[in-house]
Protein backbone atom coordinates (compact mmCIF):
# COMPACT_ATOMS: atom_id res chain seq x y z
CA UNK A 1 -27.00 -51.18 -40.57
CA UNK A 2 -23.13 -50.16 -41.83
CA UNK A 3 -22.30 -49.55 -45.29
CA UNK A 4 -19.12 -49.25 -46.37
CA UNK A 5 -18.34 -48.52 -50.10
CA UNK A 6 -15.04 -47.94 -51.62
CA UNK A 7 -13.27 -46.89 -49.08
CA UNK A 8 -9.77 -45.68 -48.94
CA UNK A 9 -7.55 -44.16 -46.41
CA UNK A 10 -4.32 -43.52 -44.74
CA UNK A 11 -1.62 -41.13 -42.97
CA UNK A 12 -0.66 -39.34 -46.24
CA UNK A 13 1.54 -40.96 -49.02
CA UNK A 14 0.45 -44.36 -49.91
CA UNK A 15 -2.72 -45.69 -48.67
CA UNK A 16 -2.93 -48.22 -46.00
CA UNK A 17 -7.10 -49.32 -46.57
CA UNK A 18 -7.90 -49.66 -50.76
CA UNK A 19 -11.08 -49.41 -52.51
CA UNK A 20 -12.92 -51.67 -48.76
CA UNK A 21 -16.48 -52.11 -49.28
CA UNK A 22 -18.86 -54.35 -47.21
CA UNK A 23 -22.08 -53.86 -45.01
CA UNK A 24 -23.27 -55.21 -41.83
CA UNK A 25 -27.02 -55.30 -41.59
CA UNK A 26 -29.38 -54.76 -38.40
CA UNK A 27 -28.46 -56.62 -35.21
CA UNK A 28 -25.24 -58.36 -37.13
CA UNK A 29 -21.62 -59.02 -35.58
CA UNK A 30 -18.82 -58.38 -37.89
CA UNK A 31 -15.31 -59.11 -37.10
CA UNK A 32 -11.89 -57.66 -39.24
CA UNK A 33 -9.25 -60.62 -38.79
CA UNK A 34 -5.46 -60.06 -40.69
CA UNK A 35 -2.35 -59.58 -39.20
CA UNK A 36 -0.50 -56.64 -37.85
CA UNK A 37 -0.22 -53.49 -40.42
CA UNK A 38 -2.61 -55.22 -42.70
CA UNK A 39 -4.93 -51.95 -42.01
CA UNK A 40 -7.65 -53.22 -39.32
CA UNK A 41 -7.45 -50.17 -36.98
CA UNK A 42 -7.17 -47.70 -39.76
CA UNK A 43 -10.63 -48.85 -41.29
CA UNK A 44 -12.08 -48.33 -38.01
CA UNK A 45 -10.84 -44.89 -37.38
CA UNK A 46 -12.08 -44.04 -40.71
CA UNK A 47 -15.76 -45.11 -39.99
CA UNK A 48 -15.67 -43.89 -36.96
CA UNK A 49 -14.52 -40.36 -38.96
CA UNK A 50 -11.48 -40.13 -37.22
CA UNK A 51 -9.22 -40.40 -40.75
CA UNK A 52 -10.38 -38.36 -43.58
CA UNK A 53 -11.16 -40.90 -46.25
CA UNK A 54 -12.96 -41.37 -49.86
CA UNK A 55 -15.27 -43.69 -50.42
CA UNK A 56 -18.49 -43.52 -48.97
CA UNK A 57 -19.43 -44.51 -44.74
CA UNK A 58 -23.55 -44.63 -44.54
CA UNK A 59 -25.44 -45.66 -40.86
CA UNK A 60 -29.16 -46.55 -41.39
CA UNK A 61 -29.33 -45.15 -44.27
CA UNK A 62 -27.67 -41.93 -43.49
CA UNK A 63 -24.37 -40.94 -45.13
CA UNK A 64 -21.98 -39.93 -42.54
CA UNK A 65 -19.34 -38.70 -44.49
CA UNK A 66 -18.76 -35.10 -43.60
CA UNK A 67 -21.40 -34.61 -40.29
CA UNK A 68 -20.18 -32.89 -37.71
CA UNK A 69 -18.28 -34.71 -35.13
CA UNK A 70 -21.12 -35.06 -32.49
CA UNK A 71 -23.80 -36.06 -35.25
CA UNK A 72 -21.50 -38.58 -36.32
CA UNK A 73 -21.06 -39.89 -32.92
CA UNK A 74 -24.75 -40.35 -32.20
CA UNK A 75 -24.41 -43.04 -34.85
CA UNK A 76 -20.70 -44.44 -34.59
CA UNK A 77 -18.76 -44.97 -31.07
CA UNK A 78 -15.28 -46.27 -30.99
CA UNK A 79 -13.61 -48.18 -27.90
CA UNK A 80 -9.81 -47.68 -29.10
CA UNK A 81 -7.10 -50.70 -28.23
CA UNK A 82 -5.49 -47.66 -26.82
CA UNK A 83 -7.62 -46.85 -23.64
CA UNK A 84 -5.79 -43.99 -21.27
CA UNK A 85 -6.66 -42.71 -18.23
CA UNK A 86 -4.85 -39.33 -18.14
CA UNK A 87 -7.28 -37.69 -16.25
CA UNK A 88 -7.99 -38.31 -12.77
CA UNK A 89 -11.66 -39.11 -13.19
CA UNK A 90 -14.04 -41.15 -11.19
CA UNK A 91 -15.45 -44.32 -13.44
CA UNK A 92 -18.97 -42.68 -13.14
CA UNK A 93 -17.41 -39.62 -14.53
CA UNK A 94 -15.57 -41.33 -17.33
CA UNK A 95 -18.80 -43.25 -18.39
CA UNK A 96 -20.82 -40.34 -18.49
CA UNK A 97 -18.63 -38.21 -21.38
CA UNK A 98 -20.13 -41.05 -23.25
CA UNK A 99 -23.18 -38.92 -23.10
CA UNK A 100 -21.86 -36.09 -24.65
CA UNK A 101 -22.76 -36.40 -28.34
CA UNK A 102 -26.30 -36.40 -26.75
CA UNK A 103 -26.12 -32.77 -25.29
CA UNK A 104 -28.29 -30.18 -26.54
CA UNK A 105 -26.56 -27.51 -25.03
CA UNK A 106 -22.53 -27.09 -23.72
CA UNK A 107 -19.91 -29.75 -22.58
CA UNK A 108 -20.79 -28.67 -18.83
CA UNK A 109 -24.28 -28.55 -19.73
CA UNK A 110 -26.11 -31.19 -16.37
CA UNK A 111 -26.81 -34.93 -16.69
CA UNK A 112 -30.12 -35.33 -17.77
CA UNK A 113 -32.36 -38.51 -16.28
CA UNK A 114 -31.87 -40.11 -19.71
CA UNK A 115 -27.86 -39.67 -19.49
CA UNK A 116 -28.09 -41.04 -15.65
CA UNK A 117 -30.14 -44.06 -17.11
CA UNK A 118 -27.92 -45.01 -19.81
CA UNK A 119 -24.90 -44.60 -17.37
CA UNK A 120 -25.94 -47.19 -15.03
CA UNK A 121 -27.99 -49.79 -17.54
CA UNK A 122 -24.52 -49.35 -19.43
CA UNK A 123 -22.17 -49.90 -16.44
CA UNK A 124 -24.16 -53.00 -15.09
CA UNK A 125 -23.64 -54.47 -18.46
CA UNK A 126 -20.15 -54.48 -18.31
CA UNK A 127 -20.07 -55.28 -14.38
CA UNK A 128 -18.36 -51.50 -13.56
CA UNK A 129 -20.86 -50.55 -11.41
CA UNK A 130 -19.34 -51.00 -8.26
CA UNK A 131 -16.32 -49.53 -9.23
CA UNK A 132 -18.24 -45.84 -9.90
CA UNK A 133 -16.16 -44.52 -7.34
CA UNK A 134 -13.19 -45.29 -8.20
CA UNK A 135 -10.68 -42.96 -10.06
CA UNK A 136 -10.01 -44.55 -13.44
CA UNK A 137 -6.08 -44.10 -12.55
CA UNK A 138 -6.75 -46.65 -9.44
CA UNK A 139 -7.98 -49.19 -12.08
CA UNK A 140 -6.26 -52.50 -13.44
CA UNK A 141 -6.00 -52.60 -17.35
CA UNK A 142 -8.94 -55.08 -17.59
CA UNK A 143 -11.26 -52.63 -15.40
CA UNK A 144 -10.33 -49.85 -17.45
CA UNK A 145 -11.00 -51.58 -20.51
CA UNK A 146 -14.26 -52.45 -19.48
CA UNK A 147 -15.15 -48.81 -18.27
CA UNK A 148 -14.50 -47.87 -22.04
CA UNK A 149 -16.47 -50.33 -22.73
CA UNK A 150 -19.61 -48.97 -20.97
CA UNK A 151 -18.98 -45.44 -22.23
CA UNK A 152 -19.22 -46.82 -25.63
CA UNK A 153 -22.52 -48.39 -24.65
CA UNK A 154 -23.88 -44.92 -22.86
CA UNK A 155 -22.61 -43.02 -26.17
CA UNK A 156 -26.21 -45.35 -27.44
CA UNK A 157 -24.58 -45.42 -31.48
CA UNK A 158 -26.28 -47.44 -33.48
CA UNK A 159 -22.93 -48.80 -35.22
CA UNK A 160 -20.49 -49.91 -32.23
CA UNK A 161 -16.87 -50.21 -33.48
CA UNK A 162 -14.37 -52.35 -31.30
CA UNK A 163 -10.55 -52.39 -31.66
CA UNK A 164 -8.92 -55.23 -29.60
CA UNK A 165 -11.42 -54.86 -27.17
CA UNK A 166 -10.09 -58.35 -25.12
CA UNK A 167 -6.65 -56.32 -24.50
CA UNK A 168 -6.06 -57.02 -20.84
CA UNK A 169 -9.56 -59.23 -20.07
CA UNK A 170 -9.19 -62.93 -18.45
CA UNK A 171 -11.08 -65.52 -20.16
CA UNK A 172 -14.17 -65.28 -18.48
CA UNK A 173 -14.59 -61.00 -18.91
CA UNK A 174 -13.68 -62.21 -22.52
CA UNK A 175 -16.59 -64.46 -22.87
CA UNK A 176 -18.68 -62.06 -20.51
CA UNK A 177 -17.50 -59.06 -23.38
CA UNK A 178 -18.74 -61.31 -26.56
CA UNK A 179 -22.19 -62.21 -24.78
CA UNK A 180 -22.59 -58.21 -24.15
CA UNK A 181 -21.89 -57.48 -27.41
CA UNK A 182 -24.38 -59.72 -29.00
CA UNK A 183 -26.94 -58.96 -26.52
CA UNK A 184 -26.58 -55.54 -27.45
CA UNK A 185 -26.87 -55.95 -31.05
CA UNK A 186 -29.79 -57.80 -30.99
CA UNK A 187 -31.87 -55.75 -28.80
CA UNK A 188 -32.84 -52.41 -30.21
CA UNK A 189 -33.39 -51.65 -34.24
CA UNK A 190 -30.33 -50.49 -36.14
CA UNK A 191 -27.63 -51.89 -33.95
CA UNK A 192 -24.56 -53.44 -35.62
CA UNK A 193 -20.91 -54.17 -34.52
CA UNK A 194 -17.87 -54.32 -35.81
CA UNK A 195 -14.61 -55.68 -34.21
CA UNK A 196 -11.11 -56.22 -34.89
CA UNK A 197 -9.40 -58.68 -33.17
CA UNK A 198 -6.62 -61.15 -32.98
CA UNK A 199 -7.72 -63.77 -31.23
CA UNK A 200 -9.51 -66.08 -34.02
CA UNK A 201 -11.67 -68.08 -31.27
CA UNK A 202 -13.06 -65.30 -29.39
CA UNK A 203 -13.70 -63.83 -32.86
CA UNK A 204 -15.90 -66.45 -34.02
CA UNK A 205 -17.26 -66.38 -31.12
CA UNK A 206 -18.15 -62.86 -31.25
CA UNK A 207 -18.97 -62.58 -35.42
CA UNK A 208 -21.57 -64.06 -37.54
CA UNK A 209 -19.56 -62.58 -40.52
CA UNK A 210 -16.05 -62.63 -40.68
CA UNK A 211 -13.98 -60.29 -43.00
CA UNK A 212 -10.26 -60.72 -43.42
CA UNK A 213 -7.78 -57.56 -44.48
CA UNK A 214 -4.12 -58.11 -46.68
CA UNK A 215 -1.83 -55.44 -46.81
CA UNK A 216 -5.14 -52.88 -46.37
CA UNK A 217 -7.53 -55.17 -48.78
CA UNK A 218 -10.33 -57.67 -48.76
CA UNK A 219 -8.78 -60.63 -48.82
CA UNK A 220 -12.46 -62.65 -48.05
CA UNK A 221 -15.48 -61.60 -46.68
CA UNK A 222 -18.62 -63.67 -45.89
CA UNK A 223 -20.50 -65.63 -43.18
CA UNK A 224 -18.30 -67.00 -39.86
CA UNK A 225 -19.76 -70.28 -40.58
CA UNK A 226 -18.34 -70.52 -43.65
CA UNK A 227 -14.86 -69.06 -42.96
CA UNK A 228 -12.49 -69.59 -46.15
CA UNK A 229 -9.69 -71.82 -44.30
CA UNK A 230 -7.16 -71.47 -47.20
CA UNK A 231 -7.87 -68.06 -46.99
CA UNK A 232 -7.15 -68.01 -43.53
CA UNK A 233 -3.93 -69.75 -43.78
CA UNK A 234 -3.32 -67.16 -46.34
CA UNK A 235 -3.50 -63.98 -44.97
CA UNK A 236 -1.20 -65.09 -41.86
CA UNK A 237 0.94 -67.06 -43.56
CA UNK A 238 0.66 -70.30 -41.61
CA UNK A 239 -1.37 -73.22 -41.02
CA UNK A 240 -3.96 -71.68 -38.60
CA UNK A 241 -5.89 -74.81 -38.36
CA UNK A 242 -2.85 -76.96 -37.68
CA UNK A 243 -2.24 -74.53 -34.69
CA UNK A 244 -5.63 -74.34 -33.54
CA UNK A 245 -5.25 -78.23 -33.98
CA UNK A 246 -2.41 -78.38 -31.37
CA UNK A 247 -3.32 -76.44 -28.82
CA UNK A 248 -6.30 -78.70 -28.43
CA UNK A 249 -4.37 -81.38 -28.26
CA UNK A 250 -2.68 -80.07 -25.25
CA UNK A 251 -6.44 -79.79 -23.42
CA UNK A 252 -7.13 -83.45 -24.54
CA UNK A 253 -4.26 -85.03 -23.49
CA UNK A 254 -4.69 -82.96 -20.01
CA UNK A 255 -8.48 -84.34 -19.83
CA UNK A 256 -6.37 -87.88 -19.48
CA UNK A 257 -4.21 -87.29 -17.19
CA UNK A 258 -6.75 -85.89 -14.58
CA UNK A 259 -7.96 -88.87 -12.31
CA UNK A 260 -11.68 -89.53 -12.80
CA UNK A 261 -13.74 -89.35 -9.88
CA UNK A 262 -15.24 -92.70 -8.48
């Protein structure tokens, strides 16, 4: 479970997130929706501790505010929009610094059996096994998003924070991406997620809560189901229904001009 109370933050100056507070409870998918500069990435950076912040960040239970940077990444792990390979590391390798919020001892300290199992169950999840090989440099944008995927997953947290993590997937990783997300939610106590992203299908696809951001403020928050429309419309400033509207249009129309088989 994620609780977030009061929560304020920015780059110094003005703040970009005001006085956010919401919680996602045990095995729940919550997605951030508002447009760009409305303060989605910021909020996540400041869970993940990343932005210093008031207000108060609290993981099953436990306040986070203030840990230590590895203690606070046994509970949150961030897959940034920003994934970079500047290192010429093998996938396997990448993957594995996952682990290190897990080590007893030293960076350099060996792989134990329970960092080589999480490696691989995390890596088959995301369908990067085969590529453990490979140098991360050598990869497309969609496999290296995916790799960052899996070392989220290895990093085991029990709050998983996601920001744009469709950037560079086809449609059917993207489906593949919200399936592994909710599977991995649902199956171990404590789990939560949290995503921002811009894509409002795949979102409530993804979410079972939806919360949406205005110039760094809850605009609405509450169930995906039940997704404030005007609200919606609001906070992007344009008939998001009429557009969703049109586009399938275009697929209906297309269904009648494909010849039917006999």
């Amino acid at each position: 479970m994620l609780k977030i109370e009061h929560l304020t933050c920015g780059y110094g100056g003005a703040p970009v997130v005001r006085d956010v507070s919401f919680s996602v409870p045990q095995g729940g998918r919550l997605c951030i929706l508002g447009p760009n500069g409305s303060g989605k990435t910021t909020l996540l950076r400041a869970i993940a501790g990343l932005l210093s912040c008031t207000g108060t960040v609290a993981a099953d239970g436990q306040t986070l505010n203030g840990l230590p940077p590895r203690r606070r990444a046994r509970a949150v792990a961030l897959m940034s929009q920003f994934a970079a390979a500047g290192f010429d590391y093998t996938v396997y390798e990448t993957v594995m610094l996952g682990r290190y919020a897990h080590r007893e001892g030293a960076f350099w300290t060996p792989d134990s059996a329970a960092d080589r199992r999480a490696v691989r169950e995390s890596m088959q999840r995301t369908d990067t096994w085969a590529l453990r090989e490979r140098y991360v440099t050598e990869l497309s944008g969609g496999q290296l998003q995916r790799v960052m995927l899996a070392r989220a997953f290895a990093q085991a947290p029990q709050v998983l924070l996601l920001d744009e993590p469709a950037n560079h997937l086809d449609l059917r990783c993207q489906a593949e991406l919200t399936a592994s997300v909710r599977a991995w939610a649902a199956e171990a106590p404590g789990r939560c997620a949290v995503a921002v992203l811009h894509d409002v299908n795949l979102a409530l696809d993804l979410a079972d809560s939806v919360l949406l951001l205005q110039n760094g403020a809850v605009r609405w928050h509450g169930p995906a189901a039940a997704l404030d429309m005007a609200a919606l419309d609001e906070v992007y400033g344009m008939d998001v229904r009429g557009y969703m509207r049109k586009a399938l249009g275009r697929w209906q129309k297309g269904e009648h001009d494909v010849p039917q088989p006999l």
